[in-house]
PDB file of N, CA and C in Angstrom:
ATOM      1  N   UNK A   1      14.062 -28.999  13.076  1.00  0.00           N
ATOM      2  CA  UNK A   1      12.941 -28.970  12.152  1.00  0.00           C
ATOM      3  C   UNK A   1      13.038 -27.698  11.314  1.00  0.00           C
ATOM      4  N   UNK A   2      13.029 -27.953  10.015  1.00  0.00           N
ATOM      5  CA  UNK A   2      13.128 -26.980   9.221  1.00  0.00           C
ATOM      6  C   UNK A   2      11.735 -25.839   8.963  1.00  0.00           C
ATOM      7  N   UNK A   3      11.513 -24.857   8.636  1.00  0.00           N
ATOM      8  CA  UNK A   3      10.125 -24.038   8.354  1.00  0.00           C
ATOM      9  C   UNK A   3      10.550 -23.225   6.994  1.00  0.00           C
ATOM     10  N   UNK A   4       9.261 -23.073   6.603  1.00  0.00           N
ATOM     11  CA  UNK A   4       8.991 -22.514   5.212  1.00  0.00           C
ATOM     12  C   UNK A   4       7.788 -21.419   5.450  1.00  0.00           C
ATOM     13  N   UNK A   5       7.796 -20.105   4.911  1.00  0.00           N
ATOM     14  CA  UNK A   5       6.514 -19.704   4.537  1.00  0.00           C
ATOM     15  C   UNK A   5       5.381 -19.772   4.059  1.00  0.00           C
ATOM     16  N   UNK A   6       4.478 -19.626   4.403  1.00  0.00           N
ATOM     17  CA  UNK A   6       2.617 -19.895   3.714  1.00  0.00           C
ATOM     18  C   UNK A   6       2.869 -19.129   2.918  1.00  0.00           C
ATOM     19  N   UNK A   7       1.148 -19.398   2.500  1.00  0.00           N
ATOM     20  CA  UNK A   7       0.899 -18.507   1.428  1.00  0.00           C
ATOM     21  C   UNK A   7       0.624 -16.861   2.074  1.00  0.00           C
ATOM     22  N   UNK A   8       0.277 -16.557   3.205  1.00  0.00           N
ATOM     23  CA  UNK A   8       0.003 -15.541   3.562  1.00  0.00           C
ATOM     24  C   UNK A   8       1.451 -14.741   4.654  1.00  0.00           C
ATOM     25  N   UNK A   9       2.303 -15.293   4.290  1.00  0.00           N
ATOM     26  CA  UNK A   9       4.016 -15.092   4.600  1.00  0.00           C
ATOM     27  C   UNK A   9       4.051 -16.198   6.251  1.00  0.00           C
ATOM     28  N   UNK A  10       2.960 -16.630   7.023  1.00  0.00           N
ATOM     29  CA  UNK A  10       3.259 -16.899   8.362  1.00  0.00           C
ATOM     30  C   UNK A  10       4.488 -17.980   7.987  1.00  0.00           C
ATOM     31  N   UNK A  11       5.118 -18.525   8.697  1.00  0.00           N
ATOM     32  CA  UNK A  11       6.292 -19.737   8.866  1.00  0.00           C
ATOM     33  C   UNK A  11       5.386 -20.804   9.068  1.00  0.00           C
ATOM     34  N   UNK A  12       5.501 -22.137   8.920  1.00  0.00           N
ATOM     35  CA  UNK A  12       4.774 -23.486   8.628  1.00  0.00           C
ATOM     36  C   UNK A  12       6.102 -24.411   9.083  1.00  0.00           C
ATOM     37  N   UNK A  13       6.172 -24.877  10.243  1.00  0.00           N
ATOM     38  CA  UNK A  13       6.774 -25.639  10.532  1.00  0.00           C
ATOM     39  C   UNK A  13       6.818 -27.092   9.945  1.00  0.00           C
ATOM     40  N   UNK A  14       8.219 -27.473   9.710  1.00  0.00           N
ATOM     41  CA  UNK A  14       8.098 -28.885   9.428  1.00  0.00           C
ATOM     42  C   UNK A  14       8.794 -29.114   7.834  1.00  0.00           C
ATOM     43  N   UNK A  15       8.098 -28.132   6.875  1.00  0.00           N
ATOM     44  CA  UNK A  15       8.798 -27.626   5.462  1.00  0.00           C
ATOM     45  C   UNK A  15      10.113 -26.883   5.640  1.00  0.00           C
ATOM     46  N   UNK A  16      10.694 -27.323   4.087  1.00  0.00           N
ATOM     47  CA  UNK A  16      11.941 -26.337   3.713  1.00  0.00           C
ATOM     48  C   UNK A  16      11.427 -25.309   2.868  1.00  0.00           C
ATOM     49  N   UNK A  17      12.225 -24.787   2.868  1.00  0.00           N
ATOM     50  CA  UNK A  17      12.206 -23.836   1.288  1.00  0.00           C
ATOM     51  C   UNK A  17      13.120 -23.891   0.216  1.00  0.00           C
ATOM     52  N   UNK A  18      12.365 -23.868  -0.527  1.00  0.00           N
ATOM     53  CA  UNK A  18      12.865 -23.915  -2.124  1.00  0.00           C
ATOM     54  C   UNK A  18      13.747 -22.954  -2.614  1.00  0.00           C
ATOM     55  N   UNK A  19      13.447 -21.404  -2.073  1.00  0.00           N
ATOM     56  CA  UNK A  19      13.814 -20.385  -2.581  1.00  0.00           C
ATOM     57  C   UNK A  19      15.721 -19.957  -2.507  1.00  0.00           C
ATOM     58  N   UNK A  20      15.925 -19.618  -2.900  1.00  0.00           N
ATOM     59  CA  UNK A  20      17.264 -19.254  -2.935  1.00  0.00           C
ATOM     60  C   UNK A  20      17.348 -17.821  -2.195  1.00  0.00           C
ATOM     61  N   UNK A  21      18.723 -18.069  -1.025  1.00  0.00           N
ATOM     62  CA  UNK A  21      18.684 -16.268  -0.678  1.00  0.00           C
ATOM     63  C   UNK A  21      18.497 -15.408  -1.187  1.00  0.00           C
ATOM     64  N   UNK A  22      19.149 -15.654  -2.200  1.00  0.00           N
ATOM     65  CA  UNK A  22      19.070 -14.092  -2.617  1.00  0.00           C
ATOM     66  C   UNK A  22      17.047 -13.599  -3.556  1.00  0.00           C
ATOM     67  N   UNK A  23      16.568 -14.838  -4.034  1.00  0.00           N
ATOM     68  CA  UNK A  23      15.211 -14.430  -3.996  1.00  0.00           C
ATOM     69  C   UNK A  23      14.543 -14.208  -2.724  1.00  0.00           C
ATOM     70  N   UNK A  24      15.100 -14.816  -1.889  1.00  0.00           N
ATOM     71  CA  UNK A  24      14.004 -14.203  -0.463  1.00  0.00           C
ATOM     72  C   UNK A  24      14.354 -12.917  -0.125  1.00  0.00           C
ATOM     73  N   UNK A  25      15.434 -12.415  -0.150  1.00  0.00           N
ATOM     74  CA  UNK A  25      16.181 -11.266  -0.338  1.00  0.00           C
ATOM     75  C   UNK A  25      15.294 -10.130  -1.078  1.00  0.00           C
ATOM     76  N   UNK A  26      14.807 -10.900  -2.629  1.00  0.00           N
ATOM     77  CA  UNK A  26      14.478 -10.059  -3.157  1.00  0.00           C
ATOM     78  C   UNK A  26      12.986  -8.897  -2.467  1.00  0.00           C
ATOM     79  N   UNK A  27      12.629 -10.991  -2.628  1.00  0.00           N
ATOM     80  CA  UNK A  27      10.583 -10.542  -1.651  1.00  0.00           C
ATOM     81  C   UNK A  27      10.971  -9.376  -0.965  1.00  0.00           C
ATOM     82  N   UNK A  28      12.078  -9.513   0.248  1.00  0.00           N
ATOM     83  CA  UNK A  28      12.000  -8.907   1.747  1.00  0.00           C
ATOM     84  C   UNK A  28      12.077  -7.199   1.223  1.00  0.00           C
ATOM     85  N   UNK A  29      12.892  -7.078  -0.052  1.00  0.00           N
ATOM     86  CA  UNK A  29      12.936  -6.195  -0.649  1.00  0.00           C
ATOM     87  C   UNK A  29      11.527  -5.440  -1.289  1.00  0.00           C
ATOM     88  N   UNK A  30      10.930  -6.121  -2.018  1.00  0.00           N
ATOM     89  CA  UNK A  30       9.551  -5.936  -2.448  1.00  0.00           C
ATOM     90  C   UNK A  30       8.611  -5.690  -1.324  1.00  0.00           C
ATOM     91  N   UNK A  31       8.897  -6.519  -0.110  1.00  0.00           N
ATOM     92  CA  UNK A  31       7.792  -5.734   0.888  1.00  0.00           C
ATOM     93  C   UNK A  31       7.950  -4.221   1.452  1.00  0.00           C
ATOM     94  N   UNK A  32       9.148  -4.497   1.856  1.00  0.00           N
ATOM     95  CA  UNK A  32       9.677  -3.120   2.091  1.00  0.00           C
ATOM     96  C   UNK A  32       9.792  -2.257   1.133  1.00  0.00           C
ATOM     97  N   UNK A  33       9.501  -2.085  -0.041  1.00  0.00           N
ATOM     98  CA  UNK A  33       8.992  -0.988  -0.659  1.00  0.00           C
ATOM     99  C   UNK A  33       7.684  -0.791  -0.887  1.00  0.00           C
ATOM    100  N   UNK A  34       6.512  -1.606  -0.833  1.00  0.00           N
ATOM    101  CA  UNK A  34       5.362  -1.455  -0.953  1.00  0.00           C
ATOM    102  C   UNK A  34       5.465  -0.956   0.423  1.00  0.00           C
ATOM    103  N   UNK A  35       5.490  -1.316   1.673  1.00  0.00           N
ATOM    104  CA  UNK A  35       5.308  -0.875   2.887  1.00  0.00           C
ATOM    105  C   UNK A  35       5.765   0.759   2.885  1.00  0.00           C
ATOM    106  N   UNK A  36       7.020   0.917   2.838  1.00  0.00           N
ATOM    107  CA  UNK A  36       6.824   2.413   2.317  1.00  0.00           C
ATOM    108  C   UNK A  36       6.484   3.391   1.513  1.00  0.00           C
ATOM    109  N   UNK A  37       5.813   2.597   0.028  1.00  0.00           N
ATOM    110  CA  UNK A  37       4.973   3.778  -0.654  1.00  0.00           C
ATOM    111  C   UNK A  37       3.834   3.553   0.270  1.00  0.00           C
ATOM    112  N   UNK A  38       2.754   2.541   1.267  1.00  0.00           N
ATOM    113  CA  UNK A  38       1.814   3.196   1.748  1.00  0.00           C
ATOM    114  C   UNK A  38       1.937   3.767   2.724  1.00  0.00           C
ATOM    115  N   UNK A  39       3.423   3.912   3.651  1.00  0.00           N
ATOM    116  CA  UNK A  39       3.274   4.732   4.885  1.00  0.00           C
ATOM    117  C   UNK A  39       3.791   5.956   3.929  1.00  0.00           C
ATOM    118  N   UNK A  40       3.883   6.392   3.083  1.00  0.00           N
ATOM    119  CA  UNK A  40       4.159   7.613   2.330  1.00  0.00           C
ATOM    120  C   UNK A  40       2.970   7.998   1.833  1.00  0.00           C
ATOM    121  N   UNK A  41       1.783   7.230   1.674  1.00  0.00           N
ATOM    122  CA  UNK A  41       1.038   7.724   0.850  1.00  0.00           C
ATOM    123  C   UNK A  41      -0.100   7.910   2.311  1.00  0.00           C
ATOM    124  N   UNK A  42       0.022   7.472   3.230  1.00  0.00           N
ATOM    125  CA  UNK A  42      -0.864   7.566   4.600  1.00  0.00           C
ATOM    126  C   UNK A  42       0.087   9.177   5.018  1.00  0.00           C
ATOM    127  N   UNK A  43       1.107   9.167   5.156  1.00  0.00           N
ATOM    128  CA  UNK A  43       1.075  10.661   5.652  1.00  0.00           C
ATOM    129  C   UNK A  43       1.226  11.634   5.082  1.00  0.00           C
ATOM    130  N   UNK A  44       0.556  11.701   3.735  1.00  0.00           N
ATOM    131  CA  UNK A  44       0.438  12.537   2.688  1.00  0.00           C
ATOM    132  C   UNK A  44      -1.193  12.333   2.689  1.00  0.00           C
ATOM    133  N   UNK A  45      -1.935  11.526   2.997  1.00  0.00           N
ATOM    134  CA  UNK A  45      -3.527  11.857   3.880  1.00  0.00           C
ATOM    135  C   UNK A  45      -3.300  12.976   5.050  1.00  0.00           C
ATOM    136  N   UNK A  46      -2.403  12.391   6.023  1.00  0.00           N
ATOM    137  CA  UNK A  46      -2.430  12.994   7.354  1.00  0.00           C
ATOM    138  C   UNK A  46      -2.350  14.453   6.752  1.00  0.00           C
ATOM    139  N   UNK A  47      -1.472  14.863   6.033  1.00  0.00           N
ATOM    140  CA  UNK A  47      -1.002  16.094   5.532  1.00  0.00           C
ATOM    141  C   UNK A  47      -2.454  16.698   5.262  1.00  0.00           C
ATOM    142  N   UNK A  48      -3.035  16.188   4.013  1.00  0.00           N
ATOM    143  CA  UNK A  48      -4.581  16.972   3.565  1.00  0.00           C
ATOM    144  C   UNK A  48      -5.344  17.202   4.282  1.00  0.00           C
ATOM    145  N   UNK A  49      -5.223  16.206   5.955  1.00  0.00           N
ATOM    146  CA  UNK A  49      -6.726  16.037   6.440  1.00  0.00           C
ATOM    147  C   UNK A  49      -5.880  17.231   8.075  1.00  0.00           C
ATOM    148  N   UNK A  50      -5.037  17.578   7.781  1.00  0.00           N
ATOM    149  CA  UNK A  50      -4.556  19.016   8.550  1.00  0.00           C
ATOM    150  C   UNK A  50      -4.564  19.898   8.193  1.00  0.00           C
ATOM    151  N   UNK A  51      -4.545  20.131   6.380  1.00  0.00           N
ATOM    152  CA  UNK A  51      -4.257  21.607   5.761  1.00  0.00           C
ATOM    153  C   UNK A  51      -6.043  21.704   5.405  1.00  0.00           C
ATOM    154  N   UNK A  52      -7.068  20.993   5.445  1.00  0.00           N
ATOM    155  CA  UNK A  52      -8.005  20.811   5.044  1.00  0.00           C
ATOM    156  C   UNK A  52      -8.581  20.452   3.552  1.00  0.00           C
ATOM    157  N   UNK A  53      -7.342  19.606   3.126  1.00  0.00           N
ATOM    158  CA  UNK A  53      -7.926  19.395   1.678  1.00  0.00           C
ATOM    159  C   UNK A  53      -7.955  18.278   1.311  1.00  0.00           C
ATOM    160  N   UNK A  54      -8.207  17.323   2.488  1.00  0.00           N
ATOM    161  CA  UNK A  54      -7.775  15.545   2.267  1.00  0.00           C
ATOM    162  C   UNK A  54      -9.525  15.280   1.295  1.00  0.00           C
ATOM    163  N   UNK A  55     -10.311  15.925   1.531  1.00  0.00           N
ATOM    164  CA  UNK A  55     -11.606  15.423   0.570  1.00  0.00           C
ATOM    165  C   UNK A  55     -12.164  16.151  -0.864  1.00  0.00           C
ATOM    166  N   UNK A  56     -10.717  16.776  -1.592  1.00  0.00           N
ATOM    167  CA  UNK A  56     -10.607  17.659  -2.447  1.00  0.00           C
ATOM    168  C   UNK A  56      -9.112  17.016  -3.471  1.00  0.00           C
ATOM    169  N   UNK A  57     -10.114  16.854  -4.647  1.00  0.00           N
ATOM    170  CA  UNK A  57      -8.930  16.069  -5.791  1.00  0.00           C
ATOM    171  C   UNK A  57      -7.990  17.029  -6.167  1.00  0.00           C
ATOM    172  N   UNK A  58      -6.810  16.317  -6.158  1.00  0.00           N
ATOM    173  CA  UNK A  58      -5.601  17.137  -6.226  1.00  0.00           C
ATOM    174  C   UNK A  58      -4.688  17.448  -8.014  1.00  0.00           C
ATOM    175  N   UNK A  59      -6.056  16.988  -8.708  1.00  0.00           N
ATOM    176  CA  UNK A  59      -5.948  17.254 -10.157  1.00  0.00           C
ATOM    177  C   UNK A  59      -6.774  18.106 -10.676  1.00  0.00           C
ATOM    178  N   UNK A  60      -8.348  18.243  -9.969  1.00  0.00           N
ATOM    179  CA  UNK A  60      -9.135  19.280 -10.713  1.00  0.00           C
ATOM    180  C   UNK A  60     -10.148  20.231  -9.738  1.00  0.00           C
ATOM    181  N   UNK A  61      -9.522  19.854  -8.400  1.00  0.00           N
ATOM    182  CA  UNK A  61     -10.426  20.334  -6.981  1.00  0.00           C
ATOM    183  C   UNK A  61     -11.500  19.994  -6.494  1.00  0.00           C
ATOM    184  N   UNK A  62     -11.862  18.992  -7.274  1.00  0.00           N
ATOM    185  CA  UNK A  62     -13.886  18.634  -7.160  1.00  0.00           C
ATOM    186  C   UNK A  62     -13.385  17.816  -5.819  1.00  0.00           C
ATOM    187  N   UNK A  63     -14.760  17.798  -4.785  1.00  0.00           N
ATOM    188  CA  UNK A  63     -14.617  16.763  -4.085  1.00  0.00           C
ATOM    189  C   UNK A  63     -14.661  15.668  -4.404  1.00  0.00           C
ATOM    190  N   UNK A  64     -13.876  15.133  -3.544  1.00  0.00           N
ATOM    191  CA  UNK A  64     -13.839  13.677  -3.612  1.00  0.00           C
ATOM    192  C   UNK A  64     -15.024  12.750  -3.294  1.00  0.00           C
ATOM    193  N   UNK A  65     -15.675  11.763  -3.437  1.00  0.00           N
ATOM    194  CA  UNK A  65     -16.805  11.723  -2.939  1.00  0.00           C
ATOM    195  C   UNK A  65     -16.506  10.869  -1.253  1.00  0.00           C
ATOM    196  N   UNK A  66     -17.232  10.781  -0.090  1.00  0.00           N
ATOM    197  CA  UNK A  66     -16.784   9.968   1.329  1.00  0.00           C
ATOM    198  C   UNK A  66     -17.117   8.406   1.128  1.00  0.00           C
ATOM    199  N   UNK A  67     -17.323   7.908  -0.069  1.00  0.00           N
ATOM    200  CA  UNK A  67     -17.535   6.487  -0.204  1.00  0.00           C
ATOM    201  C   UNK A  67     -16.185   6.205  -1.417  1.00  0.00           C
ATOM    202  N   UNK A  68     -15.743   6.766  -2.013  1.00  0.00           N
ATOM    203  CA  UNK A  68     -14.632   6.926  -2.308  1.00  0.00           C
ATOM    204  C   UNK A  68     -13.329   6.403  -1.344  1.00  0.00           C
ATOM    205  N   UNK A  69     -13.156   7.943  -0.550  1.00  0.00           N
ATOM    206  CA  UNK A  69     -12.156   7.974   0.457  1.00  0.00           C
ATOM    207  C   UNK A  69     -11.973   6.529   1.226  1.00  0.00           C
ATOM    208  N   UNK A  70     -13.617   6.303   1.618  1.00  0.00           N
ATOM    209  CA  UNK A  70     -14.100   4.846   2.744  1.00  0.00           C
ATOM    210  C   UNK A  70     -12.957   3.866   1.917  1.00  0.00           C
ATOM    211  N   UNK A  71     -13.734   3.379   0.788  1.00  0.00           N
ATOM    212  CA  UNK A  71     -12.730   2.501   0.047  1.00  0.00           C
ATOM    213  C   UNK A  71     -11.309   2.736   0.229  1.00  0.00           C
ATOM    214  N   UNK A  72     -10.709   3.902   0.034  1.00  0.00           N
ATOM    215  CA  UNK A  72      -9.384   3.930  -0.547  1.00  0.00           C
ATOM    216  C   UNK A  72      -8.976   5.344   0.511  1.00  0.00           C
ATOM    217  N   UNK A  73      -8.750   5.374   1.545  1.00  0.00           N
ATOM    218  CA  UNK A  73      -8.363   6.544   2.518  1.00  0.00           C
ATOM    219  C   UNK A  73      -7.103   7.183   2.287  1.00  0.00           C
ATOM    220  N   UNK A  74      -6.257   6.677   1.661  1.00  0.00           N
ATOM    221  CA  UNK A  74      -5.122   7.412   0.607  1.00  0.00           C
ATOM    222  C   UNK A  74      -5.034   8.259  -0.710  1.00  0.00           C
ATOM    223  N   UNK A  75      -6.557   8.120  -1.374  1.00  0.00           N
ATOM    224  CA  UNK A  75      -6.675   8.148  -2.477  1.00  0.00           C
ATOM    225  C   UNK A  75      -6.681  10.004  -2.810  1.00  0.00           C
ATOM    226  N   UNK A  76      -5.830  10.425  -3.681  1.00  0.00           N
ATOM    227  CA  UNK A  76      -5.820  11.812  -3.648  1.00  0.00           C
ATOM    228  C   UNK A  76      -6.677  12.447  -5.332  1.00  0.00           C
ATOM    229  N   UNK A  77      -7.604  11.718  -6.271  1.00  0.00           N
ATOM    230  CA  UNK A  77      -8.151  12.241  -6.825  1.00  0.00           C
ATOM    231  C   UNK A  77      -9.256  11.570  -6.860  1.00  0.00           C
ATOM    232  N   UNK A  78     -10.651  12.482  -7.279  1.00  0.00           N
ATOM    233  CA  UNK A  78     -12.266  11.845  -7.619  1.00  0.00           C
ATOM    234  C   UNK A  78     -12.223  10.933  -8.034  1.00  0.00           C
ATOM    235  N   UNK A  79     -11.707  10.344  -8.876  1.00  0.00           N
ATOM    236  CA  UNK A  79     -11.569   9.396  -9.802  1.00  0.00           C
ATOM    237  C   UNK A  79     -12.349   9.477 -11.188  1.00  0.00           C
ATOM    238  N   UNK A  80     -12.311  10.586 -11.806  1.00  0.00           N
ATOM    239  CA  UNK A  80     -12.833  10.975 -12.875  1.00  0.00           C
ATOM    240  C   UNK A  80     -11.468  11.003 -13.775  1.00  0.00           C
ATOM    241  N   UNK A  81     -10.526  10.873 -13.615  1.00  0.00           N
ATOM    242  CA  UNK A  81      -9.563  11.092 -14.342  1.00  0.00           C
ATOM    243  C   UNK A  81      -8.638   9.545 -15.024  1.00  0.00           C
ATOM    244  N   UNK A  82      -9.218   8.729 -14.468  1.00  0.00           N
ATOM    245  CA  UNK A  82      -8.964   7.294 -14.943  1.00  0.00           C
ATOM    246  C   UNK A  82      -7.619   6.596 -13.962  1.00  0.00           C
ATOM    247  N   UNK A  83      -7.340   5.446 -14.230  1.00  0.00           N
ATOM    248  CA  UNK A  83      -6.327   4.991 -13.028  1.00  0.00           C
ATOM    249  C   UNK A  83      -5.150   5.718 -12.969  1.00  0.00           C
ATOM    250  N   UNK A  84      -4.544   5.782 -12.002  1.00  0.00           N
ATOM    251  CA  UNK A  84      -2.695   6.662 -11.722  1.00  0.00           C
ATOM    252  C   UNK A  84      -2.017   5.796 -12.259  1.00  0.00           C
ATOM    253  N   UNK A  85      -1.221   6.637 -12.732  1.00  0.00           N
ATOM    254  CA  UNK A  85      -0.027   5.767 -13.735  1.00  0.00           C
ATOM    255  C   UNK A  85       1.069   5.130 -12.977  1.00  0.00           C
TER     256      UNK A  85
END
């Protein structure tokens, strides 16, 4: 019995796939770089919230606000400065 991925990546028994190796290749590629810009961007939190400056924007010093952070616990400016490029 052949399996295919969902929409949410699990395997679905019973389907093929359409995709060609080397595009699944690509995805596996695309996850694994999103996966490591956020474990890069999680221990670059860990970093601020040891040196004491994880609730302090790293563009103009204002605090950050804690409903901010809640949302986005990576996030390294107030957000007064408009989206990161």
């Amino acid at each position: 019995m052949a399996s295919k991925a969902g929409p949410s990546g699990a395997v679905v028994a019973g389907e093929t796939s359409s995709a060609s190796p080397d595009a699944a290749l690509d995805e596996v590629r695309s996850l694994l770089a999103r996966a490591e810009d956020e474990l890069h961007a999680i221990e670059r939190a860990i970093e601020r919230l040891e040196d004491g400056t994880y609730s302090t924007c790293e563009l103009c010093g204002s605090p950050i606000a804690p409903e901010w952070l809640a949302a986005m616990p990576t996030e390294r400016s107030c957000g007064a400065h408009g989206a990161p490029d």
